[in-house]
PDB file of N, CA and C in Angstrom:
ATOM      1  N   UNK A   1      78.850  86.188 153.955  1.00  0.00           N
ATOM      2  CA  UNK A   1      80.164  86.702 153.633  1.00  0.00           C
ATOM      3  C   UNK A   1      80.597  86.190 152.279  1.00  0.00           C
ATOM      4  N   UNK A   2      81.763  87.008 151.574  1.00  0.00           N
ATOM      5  CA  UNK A   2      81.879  86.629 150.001  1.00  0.00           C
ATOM      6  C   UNK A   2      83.271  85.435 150.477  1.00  0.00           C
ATOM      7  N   UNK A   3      83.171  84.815 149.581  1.00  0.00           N
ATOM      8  CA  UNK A   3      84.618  83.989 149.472  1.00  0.00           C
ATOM      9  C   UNK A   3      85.467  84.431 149.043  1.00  0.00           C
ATOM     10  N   UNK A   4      86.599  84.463 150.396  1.00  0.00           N
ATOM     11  CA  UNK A   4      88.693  85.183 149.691  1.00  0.00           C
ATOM     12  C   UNK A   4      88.802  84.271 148.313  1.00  0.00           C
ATOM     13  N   UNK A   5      88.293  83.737 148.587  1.00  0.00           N
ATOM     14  CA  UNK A   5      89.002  83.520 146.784  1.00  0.00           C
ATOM     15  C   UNK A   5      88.788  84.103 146.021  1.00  0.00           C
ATOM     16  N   UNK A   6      87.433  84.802 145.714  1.00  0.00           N
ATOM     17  CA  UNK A   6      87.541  85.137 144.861  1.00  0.00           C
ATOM     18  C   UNK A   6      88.046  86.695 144.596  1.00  0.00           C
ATOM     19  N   UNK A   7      88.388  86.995 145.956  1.00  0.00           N
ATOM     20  CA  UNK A   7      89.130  88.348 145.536  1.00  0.00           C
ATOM     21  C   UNK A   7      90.785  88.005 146.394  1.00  0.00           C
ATOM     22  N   UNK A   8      91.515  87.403 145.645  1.00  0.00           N
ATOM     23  CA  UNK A   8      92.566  87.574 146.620  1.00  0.00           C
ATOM     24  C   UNK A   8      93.497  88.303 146.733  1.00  0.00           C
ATOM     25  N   UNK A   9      93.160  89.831 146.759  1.00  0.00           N
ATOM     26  CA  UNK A   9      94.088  90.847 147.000  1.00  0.00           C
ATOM     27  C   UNK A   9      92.992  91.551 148.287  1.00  0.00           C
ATOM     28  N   UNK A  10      92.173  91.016 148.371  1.00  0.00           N
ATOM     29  CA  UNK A  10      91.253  91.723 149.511  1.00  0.00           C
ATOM     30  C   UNK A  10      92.215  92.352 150.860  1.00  0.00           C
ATOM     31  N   UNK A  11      93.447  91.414 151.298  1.00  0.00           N
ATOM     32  CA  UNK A  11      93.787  91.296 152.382  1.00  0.00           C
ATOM     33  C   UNK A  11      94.652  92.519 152.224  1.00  0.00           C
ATOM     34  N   UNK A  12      95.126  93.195 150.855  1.00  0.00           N
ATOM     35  CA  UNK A  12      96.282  93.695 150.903  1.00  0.00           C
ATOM     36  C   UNK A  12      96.052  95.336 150.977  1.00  0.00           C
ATOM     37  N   UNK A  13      97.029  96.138 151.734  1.00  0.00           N
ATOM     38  CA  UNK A  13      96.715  97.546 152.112  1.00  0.00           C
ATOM     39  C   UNK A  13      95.808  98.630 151.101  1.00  0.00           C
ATOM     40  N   UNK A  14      96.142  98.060 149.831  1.00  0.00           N
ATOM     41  CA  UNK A  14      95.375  99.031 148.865  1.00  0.00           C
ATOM     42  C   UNK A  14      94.617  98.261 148.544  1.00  0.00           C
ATOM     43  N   UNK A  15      94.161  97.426 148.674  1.00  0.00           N
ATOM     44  CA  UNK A  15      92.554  96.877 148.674  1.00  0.00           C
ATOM     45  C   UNK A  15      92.615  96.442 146.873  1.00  0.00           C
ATOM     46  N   UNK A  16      93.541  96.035 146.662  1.00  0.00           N
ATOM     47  CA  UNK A  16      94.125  96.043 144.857  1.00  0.00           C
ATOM     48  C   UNK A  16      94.089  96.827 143.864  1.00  0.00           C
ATOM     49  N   UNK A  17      94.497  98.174 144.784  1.00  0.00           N
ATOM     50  CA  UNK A  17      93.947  99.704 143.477  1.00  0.00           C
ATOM     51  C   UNK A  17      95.907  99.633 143.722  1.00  0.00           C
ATOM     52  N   UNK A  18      95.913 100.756 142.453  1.00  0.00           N
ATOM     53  CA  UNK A  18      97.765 100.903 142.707  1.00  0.00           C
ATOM     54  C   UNK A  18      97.856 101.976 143.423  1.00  0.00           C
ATOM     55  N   UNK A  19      98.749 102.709 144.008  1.00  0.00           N
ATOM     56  CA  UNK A  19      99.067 103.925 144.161  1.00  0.00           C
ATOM     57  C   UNK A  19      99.003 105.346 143.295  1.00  0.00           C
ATOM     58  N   UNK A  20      99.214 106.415 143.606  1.00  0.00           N
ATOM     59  CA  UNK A  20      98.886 107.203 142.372  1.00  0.00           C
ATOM     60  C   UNK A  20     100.198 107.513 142.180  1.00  0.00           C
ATOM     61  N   UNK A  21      99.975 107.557 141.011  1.00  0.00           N
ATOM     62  CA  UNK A  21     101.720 108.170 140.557  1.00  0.00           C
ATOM     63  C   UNK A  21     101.893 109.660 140.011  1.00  0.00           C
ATOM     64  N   UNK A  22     102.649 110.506 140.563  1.00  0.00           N
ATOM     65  CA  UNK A  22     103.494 111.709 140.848  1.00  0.00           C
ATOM     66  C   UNK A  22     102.760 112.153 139.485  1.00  0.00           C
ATOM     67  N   UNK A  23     102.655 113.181 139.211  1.00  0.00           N
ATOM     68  CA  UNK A  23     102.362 114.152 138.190  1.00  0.00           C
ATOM     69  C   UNK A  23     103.521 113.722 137.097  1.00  0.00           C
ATOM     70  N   UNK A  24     104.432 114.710 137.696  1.00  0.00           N
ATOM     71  CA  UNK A  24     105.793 114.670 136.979  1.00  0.00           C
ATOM     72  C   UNK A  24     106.217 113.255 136.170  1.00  0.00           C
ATOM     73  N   UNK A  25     105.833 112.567 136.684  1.00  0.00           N
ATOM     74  CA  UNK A  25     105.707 110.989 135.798  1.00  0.00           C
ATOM     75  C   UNK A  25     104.807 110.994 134.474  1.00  0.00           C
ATOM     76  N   UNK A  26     103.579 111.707 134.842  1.00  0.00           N
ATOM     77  CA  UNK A  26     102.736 111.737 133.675  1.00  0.00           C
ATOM     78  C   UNK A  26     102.939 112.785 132.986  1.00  0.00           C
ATOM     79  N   UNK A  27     103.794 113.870 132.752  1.00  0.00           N
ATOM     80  CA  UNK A  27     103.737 114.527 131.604  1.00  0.00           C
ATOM     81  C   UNK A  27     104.954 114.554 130.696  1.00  0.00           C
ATOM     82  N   UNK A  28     104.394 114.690 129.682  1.00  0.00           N
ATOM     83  CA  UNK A  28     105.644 114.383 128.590  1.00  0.00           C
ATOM     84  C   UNK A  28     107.229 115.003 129.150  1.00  0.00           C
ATOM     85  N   UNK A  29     108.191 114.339 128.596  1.00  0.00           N
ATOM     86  CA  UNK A  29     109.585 114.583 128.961  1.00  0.00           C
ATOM     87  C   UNK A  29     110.209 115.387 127.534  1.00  0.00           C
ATOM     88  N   UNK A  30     110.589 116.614 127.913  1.00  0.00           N
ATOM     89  CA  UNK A  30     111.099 117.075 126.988  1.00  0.00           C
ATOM     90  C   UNK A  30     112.765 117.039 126.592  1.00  0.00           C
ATOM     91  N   UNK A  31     113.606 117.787 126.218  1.00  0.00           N
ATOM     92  CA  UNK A  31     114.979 117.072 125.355  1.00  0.00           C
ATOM     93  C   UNK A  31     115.791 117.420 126.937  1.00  0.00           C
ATOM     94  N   UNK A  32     116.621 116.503 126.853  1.00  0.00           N
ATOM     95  CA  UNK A  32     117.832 116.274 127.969  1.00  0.00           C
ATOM     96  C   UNK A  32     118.653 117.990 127.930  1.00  0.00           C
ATOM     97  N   UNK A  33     118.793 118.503 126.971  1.00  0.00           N
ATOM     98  CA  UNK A  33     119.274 119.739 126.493  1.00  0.00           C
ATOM     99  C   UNK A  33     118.325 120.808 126.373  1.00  0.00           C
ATOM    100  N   UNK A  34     117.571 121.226 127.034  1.00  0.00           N
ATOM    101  CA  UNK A  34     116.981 122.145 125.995  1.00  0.00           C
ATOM    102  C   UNK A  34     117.863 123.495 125.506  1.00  0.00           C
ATOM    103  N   UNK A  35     117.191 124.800 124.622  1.00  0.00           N
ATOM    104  CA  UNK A  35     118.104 125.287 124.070  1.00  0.00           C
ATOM    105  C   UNK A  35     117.784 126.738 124.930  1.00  0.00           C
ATOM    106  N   UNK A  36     118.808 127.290 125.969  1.00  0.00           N
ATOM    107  CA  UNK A  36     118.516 128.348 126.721  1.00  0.00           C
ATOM    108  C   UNK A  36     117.765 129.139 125.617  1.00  0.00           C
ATOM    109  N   UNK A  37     117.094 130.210 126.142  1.00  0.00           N
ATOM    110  CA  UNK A  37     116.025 131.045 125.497  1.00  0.00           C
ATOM    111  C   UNK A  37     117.234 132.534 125.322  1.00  0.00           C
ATOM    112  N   UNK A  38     116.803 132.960 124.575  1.00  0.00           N
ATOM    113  CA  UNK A  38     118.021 134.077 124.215  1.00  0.00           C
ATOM    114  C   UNK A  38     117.656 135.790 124.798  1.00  0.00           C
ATOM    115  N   UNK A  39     118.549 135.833 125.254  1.00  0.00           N
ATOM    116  CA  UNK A  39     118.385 137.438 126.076  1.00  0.00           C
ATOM    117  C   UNK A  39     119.028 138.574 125.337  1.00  0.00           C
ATOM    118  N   UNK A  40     119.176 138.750 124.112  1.00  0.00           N
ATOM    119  CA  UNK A  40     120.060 139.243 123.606  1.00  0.00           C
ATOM    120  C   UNK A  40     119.008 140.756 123.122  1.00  0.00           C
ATOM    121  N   UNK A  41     119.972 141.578 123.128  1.00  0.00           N
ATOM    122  CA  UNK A  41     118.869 142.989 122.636  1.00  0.00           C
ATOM    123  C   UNK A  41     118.784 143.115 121.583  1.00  0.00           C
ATOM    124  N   UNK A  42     117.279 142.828 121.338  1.00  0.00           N
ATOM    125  CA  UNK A  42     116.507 143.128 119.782  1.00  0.00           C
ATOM    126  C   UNK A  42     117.802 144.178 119.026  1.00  0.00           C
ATOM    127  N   UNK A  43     117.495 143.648 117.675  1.00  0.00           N
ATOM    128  CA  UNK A  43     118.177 144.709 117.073  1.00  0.00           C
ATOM    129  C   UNK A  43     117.825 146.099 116.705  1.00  0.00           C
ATOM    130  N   UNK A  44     118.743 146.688 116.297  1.00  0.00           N
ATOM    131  CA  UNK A  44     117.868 148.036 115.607  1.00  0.00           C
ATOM    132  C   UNK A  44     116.542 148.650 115.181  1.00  0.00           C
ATOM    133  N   UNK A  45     116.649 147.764 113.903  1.00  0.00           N
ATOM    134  CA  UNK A  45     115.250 147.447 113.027  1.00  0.00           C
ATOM    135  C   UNK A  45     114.295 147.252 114.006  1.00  0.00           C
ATOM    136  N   UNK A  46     114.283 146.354 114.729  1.00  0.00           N
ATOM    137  CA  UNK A  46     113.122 145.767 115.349  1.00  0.00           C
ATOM    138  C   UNK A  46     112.692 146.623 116.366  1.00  0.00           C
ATOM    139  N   UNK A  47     113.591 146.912 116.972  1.00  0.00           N
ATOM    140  CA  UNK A  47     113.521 148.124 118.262  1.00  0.00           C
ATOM    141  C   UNK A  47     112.768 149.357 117.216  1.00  0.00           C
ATOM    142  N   UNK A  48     113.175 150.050 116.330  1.00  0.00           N
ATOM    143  CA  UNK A  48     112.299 150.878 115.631  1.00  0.00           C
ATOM    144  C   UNK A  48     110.780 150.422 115.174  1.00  0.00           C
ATOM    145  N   UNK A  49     110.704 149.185 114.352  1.00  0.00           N
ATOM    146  CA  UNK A  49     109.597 148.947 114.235  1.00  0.00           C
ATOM    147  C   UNK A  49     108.754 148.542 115.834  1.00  0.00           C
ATOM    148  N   UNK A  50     108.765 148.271 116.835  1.00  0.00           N
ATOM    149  CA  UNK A  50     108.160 148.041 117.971  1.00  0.00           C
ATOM    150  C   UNK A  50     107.967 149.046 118.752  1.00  0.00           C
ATOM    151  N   UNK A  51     109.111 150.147 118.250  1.00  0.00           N
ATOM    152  CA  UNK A  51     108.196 151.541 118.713  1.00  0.00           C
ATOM    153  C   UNK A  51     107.276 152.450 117.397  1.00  0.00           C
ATOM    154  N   UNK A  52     107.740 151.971 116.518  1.00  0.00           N
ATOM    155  CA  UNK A  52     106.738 153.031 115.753  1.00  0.00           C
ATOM    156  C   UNK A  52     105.243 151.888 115.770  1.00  0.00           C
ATOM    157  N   UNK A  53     105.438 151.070 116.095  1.00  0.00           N
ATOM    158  CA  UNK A  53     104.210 150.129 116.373  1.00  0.00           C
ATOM    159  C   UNK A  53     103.522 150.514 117.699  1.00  0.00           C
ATOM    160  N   UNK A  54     104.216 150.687 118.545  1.00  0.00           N
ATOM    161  CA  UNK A  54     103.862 151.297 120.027  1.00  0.00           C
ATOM    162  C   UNK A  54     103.074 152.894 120.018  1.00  0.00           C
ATOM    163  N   UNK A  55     103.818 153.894 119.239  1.00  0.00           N
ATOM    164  CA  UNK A  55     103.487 155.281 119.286  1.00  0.00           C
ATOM    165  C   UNK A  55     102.168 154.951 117.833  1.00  0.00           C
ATOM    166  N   UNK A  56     101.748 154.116 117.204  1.00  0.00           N
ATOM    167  CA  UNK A  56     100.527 154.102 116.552  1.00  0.00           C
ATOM    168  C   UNK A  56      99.474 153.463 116.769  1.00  0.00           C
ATOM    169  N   UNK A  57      99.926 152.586 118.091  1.00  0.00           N
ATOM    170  CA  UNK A  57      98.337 152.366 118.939  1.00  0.00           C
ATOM    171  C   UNK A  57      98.439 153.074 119.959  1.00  0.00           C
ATOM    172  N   UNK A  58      99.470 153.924 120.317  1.00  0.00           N
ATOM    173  CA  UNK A  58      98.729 155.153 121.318  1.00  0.00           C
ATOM    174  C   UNK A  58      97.715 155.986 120.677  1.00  0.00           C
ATOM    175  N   UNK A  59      98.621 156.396 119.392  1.00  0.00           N
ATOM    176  CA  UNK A  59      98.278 157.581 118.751  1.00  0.00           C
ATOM    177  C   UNK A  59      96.482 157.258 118.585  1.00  0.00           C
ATOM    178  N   UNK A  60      96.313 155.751 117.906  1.00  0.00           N
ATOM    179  CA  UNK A  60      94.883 155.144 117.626  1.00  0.00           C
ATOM    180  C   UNK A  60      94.345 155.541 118.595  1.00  0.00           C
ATOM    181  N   UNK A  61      94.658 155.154 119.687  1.00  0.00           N
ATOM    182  CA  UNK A  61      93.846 155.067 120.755  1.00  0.00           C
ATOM    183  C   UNK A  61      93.605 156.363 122.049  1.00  0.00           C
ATOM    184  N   UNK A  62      94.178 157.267 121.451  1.00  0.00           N
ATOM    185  CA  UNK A  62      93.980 158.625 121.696  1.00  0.00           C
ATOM    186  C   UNK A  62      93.160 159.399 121.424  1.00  0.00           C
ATOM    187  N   UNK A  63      93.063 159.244 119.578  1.00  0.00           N
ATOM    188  CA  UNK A  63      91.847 159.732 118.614  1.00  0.00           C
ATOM    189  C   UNK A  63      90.861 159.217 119.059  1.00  0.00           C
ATOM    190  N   UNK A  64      90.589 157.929 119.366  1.00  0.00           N
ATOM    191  CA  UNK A  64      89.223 157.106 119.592  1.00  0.00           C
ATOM    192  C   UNK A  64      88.443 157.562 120.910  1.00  0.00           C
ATOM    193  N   UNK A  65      90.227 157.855 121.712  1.00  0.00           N
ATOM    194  CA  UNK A  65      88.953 158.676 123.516  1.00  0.00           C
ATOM    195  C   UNK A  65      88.648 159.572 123.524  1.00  0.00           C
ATOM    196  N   UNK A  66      89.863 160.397 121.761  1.00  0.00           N
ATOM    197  CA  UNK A  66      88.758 161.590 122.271  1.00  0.00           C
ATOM    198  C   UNK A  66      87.523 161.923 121.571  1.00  0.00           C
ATOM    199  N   UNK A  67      87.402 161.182 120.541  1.00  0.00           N
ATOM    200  CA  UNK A  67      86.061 161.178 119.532  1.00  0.00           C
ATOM    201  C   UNK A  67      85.530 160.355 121.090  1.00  0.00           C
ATOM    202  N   UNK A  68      85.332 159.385 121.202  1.00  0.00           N
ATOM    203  CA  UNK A  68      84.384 159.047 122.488  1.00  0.00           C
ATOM    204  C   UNK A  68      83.815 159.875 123.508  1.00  0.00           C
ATOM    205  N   UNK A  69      84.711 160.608 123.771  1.00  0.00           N
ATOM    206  CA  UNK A  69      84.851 161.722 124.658  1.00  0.00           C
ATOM    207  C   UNK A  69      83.779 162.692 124.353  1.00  0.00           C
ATOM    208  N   UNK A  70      83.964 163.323 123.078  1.00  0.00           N
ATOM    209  CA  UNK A  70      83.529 164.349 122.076  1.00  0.00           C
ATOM    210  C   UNK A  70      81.608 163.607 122.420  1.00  0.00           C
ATOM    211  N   UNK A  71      81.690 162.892 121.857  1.00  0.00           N
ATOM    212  CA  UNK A  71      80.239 161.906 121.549  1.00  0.00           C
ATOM    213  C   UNK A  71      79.678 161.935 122.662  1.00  0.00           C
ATOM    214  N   UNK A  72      79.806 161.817 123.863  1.00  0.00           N
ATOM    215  CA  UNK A  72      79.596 161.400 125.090  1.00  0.00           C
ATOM    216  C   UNK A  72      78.860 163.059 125.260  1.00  0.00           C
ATOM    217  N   UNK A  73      79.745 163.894 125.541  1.00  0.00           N
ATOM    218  CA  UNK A  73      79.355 165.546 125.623  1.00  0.00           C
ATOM    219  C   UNK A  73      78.413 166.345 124.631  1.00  0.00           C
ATOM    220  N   UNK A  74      78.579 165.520 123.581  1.00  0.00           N
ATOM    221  CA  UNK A  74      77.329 166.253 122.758  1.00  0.00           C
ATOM    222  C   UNK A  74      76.153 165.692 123.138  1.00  0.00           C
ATOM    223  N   UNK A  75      75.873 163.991 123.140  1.00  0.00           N
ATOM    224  CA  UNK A  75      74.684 163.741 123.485  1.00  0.00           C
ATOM    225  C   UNK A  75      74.185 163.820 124.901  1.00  0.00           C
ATOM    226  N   UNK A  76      75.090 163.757 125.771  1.00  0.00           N
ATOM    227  CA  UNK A  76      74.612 164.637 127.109  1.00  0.00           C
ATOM    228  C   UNK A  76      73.834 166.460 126.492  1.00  0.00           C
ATOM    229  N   UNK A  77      74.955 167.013 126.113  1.00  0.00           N
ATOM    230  CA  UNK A  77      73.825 168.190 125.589  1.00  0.00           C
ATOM    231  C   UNK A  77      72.767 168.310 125.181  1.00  0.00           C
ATOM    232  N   UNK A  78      72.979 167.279 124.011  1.00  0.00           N
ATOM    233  CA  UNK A  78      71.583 167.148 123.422  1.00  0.00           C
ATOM    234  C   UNK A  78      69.857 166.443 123.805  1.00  0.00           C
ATOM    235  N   UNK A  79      70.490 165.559 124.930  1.00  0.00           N
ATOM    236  CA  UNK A  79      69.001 165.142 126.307  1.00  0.00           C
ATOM    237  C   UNK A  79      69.097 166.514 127.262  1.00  0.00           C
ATOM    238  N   UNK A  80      70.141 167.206 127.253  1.00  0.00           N
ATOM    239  CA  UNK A  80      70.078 167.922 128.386  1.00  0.00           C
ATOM    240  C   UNK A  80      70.014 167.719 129.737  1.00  0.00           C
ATOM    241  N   UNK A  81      71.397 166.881 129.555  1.00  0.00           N
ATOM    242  CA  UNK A  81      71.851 166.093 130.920  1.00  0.00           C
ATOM    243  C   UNK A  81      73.079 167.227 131.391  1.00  0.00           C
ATOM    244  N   UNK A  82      73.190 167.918 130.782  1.00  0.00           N
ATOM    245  CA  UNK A  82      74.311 168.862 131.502  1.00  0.00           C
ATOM    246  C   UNK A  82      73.660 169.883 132.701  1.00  0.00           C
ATOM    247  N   UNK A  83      74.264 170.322 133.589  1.00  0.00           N
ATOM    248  CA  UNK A  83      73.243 171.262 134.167  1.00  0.00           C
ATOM    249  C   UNK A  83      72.742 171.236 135.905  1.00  0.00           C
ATOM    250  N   UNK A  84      72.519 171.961 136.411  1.00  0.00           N
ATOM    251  CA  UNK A  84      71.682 171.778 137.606  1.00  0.00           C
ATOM    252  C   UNK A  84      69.803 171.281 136.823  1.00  0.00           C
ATOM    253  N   UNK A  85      69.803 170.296 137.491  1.00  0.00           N
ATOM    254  CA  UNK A  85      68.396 170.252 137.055  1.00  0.00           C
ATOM    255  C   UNK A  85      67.423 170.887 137.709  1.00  0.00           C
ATOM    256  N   UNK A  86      66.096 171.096 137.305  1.00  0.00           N
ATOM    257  CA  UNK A  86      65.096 171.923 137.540  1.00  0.00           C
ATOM    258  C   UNK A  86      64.631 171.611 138.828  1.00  0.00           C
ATOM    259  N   UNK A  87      64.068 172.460 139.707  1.00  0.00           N
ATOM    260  CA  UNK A  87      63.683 172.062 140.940  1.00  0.00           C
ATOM    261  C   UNK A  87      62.378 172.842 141.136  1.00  0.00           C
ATOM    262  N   UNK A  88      61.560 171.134 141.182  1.00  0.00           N
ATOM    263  CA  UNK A  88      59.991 171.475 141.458  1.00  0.00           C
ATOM    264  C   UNK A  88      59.360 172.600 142.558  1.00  0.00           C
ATOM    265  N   UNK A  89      58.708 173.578 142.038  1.00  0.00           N
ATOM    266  CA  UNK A  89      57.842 174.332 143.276  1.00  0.00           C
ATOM    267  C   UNK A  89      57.261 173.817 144.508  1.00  0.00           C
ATOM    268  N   UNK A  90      57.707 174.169 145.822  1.00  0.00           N
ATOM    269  CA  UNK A  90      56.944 173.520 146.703  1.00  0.00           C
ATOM    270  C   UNK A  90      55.590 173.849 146.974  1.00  0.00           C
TER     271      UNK A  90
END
């Protein structure tokens, strides 16, 4: 057997580890105040620019499905994937 002396917290419930401490203890504390976040409706300007920003990545992205689109149907034509395919003689 080892000698209590030389560990003399052996006897005690946590075996001499500490407890763990709460999360909320360990992460930084931010200002006693913070500054409410603002709900206020965009202005004018901005409301225009966020839709003409909106209606020009539709618009982008309209052109692009249908050139994709387009691409997709020609080279199906062109393997000659369109079609009932041929059916071998029995």
């Amino acid at each position: 057997m080892t000698d209590p002396s030389l560990f003399p917290d052996a006897d005690d419930a946590t075996h001499g580890s500490r407890p763990p401490t709460p999360l909320a203890d360990r992460l930084p504390k931010g200002p006693e105040n913070p500054e409410q976040p603002s709900t206020e409706a965009p202005s004018p300007g901005m409301k225009r620019d966020l839709q003409r920003a909106f209606l020009i990545l539709l618009g982008t992205g309209l052109i692009i499905g249908a050139l994709t689109a387009t691409g997709v149907v020609w080279v199906m034509h062109h393997f000659n994937l369109i079609g009932v395919p041929e059916q071998p003689a029995p």
